[in-house]
N, C-alpha and C. Protein backbone atom coordinates (compact mmCIF):
# COMPACT_ATOMS: atom_id res chain seq x y z
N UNK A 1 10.51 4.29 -25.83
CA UNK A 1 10.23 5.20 -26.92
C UNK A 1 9.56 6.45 -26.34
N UNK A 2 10.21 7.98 -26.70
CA UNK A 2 8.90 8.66 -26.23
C UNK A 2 8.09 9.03 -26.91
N UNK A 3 6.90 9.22 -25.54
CA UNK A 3 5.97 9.40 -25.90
C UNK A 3 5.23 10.68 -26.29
N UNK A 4 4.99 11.06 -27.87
CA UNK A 4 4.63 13.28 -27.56
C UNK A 4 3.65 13.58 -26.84
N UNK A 5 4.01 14.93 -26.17
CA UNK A 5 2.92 15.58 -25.47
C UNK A 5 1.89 15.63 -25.87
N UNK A 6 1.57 16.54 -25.11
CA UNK A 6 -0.28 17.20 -25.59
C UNK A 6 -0.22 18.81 -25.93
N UNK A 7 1.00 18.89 -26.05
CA UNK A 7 1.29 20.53 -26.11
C UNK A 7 2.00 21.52 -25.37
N UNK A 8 0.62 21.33 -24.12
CA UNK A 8 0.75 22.58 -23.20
C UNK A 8 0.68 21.74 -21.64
N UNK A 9 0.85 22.11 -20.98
CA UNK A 9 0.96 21.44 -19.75
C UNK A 9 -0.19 22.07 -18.89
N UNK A 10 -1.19 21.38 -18.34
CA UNK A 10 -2.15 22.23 -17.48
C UNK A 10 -1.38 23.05 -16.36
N UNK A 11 -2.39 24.46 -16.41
CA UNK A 11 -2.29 25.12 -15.24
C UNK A 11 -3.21 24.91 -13.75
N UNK A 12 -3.06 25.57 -13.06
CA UNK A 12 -3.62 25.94 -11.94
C UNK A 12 -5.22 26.76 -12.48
N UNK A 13 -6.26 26.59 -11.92
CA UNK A 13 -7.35 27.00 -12.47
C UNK A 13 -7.43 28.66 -12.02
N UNK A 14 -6.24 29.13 -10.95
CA UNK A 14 -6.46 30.37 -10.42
C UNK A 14 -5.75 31.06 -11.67
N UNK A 15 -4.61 30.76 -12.65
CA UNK A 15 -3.44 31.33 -13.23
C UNK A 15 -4.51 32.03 -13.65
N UNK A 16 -3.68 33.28 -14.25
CA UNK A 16 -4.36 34.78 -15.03
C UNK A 16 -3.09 35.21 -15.75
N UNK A 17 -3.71 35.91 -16.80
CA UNK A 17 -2.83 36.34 -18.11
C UNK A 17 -1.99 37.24 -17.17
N UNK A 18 -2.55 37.68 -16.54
CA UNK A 18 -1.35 39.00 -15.42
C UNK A 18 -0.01 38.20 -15.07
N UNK A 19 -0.29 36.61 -14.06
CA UNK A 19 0.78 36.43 -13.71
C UNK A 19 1.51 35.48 -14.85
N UNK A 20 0.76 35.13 -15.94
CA UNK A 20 1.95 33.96 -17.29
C UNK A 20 2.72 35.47 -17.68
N UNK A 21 2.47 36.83 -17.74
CA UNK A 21 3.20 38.11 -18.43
C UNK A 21 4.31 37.97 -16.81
N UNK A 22 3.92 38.43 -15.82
CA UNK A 22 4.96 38.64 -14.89
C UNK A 22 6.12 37.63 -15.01
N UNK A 23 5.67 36.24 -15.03
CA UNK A 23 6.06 35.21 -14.96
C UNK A 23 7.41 35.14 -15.90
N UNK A 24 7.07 35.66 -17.44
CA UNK A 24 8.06 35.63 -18.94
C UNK A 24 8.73 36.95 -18.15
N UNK A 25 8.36 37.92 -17.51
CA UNK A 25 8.96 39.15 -17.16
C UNK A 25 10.50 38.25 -16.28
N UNK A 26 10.10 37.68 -15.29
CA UNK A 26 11.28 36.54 -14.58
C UNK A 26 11.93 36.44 -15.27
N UNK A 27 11.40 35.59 -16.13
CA UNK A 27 12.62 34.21 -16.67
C UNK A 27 13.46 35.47 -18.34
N UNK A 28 12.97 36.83 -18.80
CA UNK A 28 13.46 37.12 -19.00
C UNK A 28 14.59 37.90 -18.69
N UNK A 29 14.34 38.46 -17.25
CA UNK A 29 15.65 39.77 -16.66
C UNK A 29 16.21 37.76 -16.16
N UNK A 30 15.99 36.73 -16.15
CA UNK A 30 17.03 35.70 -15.74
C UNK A 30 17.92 35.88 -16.82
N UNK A 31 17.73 35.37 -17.65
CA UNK A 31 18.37 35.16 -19.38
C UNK A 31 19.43 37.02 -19.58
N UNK A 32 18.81 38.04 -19.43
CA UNK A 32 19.76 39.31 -19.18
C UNK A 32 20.62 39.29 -18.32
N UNK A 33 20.57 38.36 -17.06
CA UNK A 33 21.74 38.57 -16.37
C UNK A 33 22.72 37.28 -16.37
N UNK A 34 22.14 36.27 -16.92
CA UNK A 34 23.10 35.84 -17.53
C UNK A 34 23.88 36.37 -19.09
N UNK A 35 23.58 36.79 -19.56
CA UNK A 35 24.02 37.26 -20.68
C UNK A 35 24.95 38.31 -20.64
N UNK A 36 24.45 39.31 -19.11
CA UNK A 36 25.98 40.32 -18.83
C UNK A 36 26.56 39.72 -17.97
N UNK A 37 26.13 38.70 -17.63
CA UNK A 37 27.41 38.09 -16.54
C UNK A 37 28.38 37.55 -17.49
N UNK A 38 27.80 36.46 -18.75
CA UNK A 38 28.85 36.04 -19.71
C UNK A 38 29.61 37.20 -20.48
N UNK A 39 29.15 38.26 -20.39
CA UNK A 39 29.77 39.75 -21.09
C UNK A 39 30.56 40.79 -20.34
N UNK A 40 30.31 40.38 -18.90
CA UNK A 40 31.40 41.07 -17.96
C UNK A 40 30.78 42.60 -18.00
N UNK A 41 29.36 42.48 -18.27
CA UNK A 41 28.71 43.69 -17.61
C UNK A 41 28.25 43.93 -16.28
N UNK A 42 28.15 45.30 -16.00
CA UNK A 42 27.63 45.63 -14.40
C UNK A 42 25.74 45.18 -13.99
N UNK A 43 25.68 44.16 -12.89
CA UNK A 43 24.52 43.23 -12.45
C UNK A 43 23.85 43.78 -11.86
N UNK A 44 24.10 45.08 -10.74
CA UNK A 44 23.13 45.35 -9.96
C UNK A 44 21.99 45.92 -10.29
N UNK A 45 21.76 46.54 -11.60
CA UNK A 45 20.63 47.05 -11.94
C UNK A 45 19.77 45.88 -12.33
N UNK A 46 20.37 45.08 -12.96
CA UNK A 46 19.80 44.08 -13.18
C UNK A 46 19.02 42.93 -12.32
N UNK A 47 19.76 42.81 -11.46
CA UNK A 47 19.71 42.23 -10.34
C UNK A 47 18.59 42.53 -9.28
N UNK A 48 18.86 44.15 -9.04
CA UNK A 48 17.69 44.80 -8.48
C UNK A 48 16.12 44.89 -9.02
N UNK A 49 16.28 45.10 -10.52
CA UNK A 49 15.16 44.69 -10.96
C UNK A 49 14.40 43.45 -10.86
N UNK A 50 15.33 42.36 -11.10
CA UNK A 50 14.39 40.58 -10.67
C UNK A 50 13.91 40.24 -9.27
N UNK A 51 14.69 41.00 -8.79
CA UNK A 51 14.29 40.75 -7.18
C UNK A 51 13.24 41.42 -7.07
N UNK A 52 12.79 42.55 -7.11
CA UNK A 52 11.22 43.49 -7.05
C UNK A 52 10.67 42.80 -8.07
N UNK A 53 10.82 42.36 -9.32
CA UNK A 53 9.38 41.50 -9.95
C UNK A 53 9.24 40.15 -9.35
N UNK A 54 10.52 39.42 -8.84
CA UNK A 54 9.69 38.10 -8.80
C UNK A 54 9.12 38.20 -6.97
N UNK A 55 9.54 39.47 -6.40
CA UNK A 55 8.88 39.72 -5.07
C UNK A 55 6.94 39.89 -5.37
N UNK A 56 6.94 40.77 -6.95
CA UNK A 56 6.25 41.15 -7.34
C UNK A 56 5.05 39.99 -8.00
N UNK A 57 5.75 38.91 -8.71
CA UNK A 57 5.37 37.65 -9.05
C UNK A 57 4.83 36.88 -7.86
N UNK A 58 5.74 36.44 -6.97
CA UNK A 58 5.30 35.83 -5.28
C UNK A 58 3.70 36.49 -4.86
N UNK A 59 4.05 37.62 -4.53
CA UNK A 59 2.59 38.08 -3.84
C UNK A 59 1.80 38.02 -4.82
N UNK A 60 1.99 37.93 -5.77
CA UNK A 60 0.66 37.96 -6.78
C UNK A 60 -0.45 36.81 -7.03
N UNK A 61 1.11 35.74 -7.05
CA UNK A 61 0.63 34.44 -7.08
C UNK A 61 -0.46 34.04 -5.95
N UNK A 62 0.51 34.72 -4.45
CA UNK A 62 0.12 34.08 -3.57
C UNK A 62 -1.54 34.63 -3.45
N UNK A 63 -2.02 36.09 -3.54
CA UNK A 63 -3.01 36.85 -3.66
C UNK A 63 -4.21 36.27 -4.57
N UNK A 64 -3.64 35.79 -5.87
CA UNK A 64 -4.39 34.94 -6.58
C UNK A 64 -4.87 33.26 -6.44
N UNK A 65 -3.77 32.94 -5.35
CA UNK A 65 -4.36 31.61 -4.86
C UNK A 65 -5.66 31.36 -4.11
N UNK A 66 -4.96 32.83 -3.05
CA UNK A 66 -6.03 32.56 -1.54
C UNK A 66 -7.22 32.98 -2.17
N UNK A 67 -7.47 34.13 -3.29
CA UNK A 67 -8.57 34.77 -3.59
C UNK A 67 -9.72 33.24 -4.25
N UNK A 68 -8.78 32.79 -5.39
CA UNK A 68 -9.46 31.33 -5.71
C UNK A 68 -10.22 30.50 -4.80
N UNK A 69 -9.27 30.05 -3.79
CA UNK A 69 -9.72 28.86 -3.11
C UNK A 69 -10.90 29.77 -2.20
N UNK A 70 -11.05 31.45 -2.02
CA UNK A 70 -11.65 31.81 -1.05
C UNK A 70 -13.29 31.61 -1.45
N UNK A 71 -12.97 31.65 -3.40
CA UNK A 71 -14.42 31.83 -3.99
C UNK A 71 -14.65 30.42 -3.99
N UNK A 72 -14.05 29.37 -4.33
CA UNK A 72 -14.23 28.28 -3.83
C UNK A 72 -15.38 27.80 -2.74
N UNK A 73 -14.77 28.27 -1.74
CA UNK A 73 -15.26 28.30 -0.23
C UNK A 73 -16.59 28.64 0.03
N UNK A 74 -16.96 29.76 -0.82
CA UNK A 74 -18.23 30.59 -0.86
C UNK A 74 -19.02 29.76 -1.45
N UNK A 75 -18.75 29.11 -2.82
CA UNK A 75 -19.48 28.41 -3.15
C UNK A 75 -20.06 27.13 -3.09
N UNK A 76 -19.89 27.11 -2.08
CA UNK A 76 -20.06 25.69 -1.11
C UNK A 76 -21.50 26.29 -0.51
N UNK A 77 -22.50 24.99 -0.64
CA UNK A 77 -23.86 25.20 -0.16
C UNK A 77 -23.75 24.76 1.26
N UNK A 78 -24.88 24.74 1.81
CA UNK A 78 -25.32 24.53 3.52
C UNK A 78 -23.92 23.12 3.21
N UNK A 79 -23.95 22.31 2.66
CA UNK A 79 -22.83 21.33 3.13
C UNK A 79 -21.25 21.85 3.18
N UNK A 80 -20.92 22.53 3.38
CA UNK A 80 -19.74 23.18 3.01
C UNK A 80 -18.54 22.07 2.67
N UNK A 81 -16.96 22.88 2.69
CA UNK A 81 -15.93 21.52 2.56
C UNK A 81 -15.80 21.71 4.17
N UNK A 82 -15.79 22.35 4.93
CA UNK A 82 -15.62 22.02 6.31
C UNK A 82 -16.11 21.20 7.15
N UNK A 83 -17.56 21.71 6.96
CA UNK A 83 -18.48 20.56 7.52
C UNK A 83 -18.39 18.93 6.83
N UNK A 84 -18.49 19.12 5.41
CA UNK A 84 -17.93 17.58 4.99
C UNK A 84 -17.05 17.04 5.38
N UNK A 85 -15.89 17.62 5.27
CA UNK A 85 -14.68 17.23 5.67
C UNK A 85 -14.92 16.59 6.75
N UNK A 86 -15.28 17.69 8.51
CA UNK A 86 -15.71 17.01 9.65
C UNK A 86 -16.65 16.07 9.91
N UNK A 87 -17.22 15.56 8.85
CA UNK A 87 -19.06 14.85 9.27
C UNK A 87 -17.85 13.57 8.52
N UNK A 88 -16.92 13.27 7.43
CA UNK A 88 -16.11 12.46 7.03
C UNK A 88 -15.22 11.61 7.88
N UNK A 89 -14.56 12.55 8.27
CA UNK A 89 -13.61 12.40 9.71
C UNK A 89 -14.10 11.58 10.79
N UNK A 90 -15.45 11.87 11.23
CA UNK A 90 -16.05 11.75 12.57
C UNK A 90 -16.59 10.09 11.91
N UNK A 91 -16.93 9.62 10.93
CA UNK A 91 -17.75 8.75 10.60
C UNK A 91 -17.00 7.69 9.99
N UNK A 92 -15.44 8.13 9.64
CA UNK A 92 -14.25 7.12 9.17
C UNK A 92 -14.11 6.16 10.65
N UNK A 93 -13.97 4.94 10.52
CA UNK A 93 -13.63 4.51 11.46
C UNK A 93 -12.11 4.27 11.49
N UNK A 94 -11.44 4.37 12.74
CA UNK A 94 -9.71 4.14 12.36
C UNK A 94 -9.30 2.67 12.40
N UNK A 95 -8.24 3.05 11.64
CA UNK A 95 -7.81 1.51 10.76
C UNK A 95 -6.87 0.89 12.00
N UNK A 96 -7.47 -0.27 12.25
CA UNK A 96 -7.05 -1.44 12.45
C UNK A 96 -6.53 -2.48 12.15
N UNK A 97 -5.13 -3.14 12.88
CA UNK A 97 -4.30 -3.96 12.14
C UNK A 97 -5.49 -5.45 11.70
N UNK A 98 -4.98 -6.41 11.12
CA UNK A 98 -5.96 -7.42 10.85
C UNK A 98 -6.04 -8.47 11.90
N UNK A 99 -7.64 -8.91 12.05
CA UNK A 99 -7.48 -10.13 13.10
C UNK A 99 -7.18 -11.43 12.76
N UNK A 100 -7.05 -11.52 11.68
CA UNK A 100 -6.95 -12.85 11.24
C UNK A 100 -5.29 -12.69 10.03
N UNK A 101 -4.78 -13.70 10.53
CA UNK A 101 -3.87 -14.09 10.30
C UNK A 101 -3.49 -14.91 9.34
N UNK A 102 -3.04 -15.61 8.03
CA UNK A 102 -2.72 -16.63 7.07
C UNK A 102 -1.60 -17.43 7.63
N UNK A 103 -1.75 -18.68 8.74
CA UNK A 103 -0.27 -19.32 9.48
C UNK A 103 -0.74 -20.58 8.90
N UNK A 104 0.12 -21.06 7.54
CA UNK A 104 -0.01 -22.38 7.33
C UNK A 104 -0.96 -23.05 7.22
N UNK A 105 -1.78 -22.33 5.93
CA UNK A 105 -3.18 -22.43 5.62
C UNK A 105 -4.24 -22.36 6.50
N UNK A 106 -4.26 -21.80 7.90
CA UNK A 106 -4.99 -21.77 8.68
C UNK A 106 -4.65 -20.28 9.11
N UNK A 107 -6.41 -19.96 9.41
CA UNK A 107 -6.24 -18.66 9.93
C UNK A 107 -6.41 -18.39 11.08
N UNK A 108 -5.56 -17.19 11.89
CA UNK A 108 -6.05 -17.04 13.49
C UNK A 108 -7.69 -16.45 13.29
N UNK A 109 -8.13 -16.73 14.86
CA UNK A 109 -9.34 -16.54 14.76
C UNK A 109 -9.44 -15.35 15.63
N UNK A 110 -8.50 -14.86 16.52
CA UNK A 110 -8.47 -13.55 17.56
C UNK A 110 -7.27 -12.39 17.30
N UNK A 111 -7.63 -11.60 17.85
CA UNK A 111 -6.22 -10.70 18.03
C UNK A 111 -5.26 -11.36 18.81
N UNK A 112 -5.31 -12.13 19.96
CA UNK A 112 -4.35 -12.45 20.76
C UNK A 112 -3.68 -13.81 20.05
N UNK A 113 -4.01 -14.37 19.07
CA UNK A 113 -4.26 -15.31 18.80
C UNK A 113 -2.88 -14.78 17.57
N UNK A 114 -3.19 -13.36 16.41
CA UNK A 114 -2.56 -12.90 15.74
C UNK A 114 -1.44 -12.63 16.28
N UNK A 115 -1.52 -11.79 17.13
CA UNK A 115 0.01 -11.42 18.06
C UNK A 115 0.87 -12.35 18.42
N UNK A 116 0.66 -13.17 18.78
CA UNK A 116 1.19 -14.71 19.22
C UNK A 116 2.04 -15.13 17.82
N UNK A 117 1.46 -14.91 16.85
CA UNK A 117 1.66 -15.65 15.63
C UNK A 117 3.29 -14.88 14.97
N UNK A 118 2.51 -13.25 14.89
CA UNK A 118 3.31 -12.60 14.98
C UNK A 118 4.86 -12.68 15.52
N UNK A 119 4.82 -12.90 16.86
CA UNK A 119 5.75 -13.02 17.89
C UNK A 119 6.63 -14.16 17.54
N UNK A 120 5.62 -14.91 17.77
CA UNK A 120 6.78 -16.43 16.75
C UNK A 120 7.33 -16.52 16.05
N UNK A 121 6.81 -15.64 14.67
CA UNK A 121 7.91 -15.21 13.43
C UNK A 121 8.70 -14.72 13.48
N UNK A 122 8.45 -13.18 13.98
CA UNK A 122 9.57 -12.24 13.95
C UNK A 122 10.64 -12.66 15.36
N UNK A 123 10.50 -13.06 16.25
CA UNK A 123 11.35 -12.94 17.46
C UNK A 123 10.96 -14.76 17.99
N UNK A 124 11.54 -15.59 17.35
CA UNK A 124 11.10 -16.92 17.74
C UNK A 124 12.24 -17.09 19.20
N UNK A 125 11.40 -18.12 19.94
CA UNK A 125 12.43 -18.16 21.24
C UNK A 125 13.69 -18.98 21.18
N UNK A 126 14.68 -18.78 21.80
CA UNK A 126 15.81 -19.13 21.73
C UNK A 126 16.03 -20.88 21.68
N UNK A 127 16.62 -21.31 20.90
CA UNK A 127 16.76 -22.31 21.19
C UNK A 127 17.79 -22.90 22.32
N UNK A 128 17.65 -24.18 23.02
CA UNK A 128 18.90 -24.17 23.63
C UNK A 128 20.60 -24.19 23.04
N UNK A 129 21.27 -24.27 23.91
CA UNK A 129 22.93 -24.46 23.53
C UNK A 129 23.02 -25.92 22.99
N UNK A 130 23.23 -25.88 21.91
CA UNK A 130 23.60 -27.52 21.39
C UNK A 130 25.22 -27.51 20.87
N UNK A 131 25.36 -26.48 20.70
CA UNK A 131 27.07 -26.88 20.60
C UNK A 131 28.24 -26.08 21.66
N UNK A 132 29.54 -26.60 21.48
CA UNK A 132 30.61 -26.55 22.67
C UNK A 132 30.51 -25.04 22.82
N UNK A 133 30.67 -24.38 21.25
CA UNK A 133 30.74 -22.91 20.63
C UNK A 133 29.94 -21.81 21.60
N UNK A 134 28.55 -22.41 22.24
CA UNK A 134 27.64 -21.94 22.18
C UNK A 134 28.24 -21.57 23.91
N UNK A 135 28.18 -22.88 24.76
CA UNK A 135 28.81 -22.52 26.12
C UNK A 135 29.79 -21.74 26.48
N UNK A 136 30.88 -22.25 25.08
CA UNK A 136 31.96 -20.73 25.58
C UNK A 136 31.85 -19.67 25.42
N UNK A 137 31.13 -19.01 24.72
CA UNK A 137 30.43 -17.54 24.20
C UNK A 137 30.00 -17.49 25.42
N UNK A 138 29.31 -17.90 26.12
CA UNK A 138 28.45 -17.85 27.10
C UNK A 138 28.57 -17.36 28.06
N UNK A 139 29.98 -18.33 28.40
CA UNK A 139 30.96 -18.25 29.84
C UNK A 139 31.92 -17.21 29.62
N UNK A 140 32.07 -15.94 28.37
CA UNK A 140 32.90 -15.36 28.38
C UNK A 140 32.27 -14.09 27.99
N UNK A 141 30.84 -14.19 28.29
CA UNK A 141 30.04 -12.85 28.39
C UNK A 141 30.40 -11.48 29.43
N UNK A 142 30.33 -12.40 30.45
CA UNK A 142 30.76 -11.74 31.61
C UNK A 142 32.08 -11.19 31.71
N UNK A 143 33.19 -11.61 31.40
CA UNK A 143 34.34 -11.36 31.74
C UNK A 143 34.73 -10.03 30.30
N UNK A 144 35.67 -8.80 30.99
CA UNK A 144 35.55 -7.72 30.21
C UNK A 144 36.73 -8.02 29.66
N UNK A 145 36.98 -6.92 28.63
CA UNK A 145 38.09 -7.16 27.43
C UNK A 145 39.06 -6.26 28.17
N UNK A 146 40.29 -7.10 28.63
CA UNK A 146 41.84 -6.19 28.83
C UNK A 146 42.17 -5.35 28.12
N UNK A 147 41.70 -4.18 27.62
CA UNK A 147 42.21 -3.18 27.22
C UNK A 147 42.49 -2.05 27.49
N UNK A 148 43.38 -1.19 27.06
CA UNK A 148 43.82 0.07 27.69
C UNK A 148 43.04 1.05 27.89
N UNK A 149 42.86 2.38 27.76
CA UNK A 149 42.01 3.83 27.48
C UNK A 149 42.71 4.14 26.32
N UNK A 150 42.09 5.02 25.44
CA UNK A 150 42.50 5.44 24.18
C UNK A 150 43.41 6.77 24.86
N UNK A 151 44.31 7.26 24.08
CA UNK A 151 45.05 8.46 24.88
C UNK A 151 44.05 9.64 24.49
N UNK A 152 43.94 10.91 25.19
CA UNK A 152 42.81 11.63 24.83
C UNK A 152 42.84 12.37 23.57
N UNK A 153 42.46 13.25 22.77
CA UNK A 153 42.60 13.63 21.38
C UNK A 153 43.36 15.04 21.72
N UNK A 154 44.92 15.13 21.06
CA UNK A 154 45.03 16.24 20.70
C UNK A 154 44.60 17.09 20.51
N UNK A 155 44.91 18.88 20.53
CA UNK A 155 44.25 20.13 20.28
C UNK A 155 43.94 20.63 18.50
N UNK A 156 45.42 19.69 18.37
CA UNK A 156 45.99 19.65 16.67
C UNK A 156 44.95 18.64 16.14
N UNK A 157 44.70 17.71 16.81
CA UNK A 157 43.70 16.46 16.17
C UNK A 157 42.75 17.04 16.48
N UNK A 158 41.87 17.55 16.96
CA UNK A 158 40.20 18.15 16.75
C UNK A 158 40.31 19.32 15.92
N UNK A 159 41.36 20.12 15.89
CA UNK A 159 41.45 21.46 14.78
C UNK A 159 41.15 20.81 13.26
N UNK A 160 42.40 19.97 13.38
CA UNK A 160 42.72 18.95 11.85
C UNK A 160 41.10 18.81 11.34
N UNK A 161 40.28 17.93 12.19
CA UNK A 161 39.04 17.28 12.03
C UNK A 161 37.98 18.22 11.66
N UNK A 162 38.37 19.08 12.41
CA UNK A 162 36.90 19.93 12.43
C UNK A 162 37.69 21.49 10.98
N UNK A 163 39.13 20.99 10.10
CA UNK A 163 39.26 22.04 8.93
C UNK A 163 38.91 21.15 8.07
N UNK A 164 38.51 19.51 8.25
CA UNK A 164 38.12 18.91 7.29
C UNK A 164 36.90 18.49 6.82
N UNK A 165 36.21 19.37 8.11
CA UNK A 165 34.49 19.23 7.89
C UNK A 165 33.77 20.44 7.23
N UNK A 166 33.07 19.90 6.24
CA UNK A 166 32.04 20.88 4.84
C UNK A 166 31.13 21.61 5.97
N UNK A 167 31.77 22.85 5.76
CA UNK A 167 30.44 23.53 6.91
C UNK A 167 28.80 23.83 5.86
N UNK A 168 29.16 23.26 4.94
CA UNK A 168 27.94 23.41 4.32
C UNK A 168 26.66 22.28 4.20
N UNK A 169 27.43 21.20 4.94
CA UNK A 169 26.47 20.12 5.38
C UNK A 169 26.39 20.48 6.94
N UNK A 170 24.49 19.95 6.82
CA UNK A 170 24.55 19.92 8.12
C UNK A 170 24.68 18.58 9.05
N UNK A 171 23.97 18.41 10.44
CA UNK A 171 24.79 17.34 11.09
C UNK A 171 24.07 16.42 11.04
N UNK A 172 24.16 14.78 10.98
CA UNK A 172 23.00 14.32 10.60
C UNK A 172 21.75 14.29 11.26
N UNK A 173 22.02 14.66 12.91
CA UNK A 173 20.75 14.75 13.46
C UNK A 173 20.03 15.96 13.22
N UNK A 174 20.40 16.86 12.29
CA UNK A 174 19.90 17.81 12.17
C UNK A 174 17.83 17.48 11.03
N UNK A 175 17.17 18.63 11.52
CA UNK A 175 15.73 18.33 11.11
C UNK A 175 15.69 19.30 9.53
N UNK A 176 16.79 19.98 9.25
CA UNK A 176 16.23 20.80 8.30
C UNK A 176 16.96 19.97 6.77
């Protein structure tokens, strides 16, 4: 079922009546250029204008952030957030995995003791070969598979491949 709001959605404690006006200034030249785009009117004036306000919106915002957090900053007594922050940091101790272990209602009593436990679960040791299955796998590790070389790839087969790839994805090892 939903549930009604509360109205209004909180802001940012920096917002100012300057940037909620710039802001309706946006989202109105948005709504005008859609409206001559659906009308097959000429965009660039239009166009040119949203780009200088919401360039105009950006720095404003951004001007009104840093200025906030700067008075912020100021108003921080002899303890500042820096020094807290660092006197926090320095006095956290870093987290450590657990020494004690839950193995079958009994708990380890060491780290080496945990690791062990660990080890057994995730990567238990091999058992021996108990079936025929197991020896012939075994004995046919070594010996390589008779097969040919693939023939090398056509000029036509990497063209083909690479007119069927979205240059608009990137590659998966890619970071962005």
């Amino acid at each position: 079922m939903h549930v009604k709001g509360r109205g209004t959605k909180p802001k940012a404690p920096w917002w100012t009546e300057e940037l909620e006006t710039i802001k309706r200034e946006v989202v109105d030249l948005h709504h005008q250029l859609h409206a001559a785009k659906r009308q097959g009117l000429p965009l660039d004036q239009i166009l040119e204008a949203r780009k200088s306000i919401k360039e105009l919106y950006a720095s404003k915002m951004r001007d009104e952030s840093t200025r906030h957090f700067r008075e912020f900053c100021e108003l921080q007594t002899k303890e500042n957030v820096w020094s807290l922050t660092n006197r926090l940091l320095k006095t956290a101790t870093p987290r450590r995995p657990p020494v004690t272990l839950n193995r079958d209602g009994t708990y380890t009593t060491n780290s080496q003791e945990t690791a062990k436990a660990l080890l057994d679960h995730f990567y238990p040791g091999d058992s021996p070969d108990t079936l025929p299955r197991h020896h012939e796998l075994r004995s046919d590790m070594t010996n390589s598979p008779q097969s040919h070389y693939d023939p090398p790839f056509t000029q036509e087969e990497v063209l083909e491949c690479l007119r069927q790839m979205n240059p608009k994805k990137g590659s998966p090892d890619s970071t962005t």
